[in-house]
Protein backbone atom coordinates (compact mmCIF):
# COMPACT_ATOMS: atom_id res chain seq x y z
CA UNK A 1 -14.96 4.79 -11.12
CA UNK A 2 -12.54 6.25 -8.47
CA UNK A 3 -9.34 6.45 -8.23
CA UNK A 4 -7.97 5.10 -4.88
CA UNK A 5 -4.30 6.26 -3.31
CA UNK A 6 -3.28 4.74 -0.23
CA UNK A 7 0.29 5.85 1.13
CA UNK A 8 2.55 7.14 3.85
CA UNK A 9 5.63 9.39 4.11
CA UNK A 10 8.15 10.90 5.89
CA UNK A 11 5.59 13.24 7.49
CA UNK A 12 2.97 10.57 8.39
CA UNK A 13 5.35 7.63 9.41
CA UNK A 14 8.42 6.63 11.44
CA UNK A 15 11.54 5.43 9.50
CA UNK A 16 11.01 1.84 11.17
CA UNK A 17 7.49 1.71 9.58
CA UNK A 18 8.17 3.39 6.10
CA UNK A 19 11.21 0.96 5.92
CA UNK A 20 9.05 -2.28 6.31
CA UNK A 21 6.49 -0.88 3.84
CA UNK A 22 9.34 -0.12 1.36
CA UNK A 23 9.04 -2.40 -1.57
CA UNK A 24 12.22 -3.28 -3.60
CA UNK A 25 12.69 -3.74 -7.04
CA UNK A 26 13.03 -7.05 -7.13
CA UNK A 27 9.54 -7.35 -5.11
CA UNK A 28 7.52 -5.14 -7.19
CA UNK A 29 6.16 -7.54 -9.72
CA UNK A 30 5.32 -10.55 -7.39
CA UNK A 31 3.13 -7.73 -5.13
CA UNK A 32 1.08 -6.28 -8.03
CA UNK A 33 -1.22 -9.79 -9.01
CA UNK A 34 -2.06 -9.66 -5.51
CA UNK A 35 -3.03 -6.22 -5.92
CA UNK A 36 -5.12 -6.36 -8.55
CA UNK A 37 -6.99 -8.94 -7.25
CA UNK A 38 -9.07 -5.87 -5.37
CA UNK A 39 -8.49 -3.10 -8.01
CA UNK A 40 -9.02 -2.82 -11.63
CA UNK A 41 -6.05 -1.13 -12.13
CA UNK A 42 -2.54 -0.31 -10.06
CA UNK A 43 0.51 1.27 -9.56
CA UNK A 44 2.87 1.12 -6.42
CA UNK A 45 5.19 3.70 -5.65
CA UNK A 46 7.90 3.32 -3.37
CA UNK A 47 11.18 5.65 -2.92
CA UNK A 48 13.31 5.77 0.51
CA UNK A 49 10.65 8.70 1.78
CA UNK A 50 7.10 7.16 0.96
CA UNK A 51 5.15 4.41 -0.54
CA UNK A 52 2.06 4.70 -2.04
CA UNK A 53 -0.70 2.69 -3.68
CA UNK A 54 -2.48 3.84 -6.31
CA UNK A 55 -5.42 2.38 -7.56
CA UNK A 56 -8.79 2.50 -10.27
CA UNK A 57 -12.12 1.32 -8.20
CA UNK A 58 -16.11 1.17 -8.11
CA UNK A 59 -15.99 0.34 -4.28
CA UNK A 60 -12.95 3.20 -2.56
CA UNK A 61 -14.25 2.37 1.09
CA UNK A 62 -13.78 -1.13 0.39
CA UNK A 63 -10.48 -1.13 -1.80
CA UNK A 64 -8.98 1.06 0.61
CA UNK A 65 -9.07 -1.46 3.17
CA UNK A 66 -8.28 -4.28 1.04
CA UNK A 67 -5.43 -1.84 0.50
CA UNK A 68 -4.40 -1.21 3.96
CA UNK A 69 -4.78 -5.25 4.64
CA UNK A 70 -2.30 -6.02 1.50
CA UNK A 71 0.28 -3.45 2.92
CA UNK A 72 0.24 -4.50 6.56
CA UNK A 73 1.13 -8.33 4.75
CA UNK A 74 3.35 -7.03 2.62
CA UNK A 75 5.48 -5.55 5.84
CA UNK A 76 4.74 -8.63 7.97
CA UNK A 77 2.79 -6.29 10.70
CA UNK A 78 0.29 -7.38 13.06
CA UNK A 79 -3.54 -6.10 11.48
CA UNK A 80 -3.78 -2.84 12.69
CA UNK A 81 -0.47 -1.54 13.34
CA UNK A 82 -0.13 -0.08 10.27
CA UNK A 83 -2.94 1.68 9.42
CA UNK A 84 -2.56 4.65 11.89
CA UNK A 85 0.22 5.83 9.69
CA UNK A 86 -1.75 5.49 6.03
């Protein structure tokens, strides 16, 4: 098993980008089922300076993307747009 994080911050990402990858409160529960649909185990973090997924897997390559593809979703960004910043 590995453990998996996948995040940004104010060092690695614009306030536009962090702000679309914030995820609110109320938010927080719908997003994890998703989630674990690709880890065994989860956690999101998200304050006004990062966000950052944490995660249990066999497969980290693999996760990580399905990571990166659940985030850009969650923020409603074009594939690839994101991922520069994680």
């Amino acid at each position: 098993m590995h453990i998996l994080l996948v995040g940004l911050n104010h060092k690695t990402a614009p306030l536009e980008v962090r702000e679309r990858l914030a995820f609110p409160k109320e938010q927080m529960e719908a997003a994890l089922p998703s989630l674990l649909e690709s880890l065994g185990e989860a956690a999101i973090l998200s304050t006004c300076n990062r966000t950052e997924v944490y995660g249990v897997t066999e497969d980290p390559d693999g996760a990580g993307r399905q990571v990166m593809n659940f985030l850009e979703s969650h923020s409603g960004s074009p594939s690839g747009t994101v991922s520069p910043y994680l």
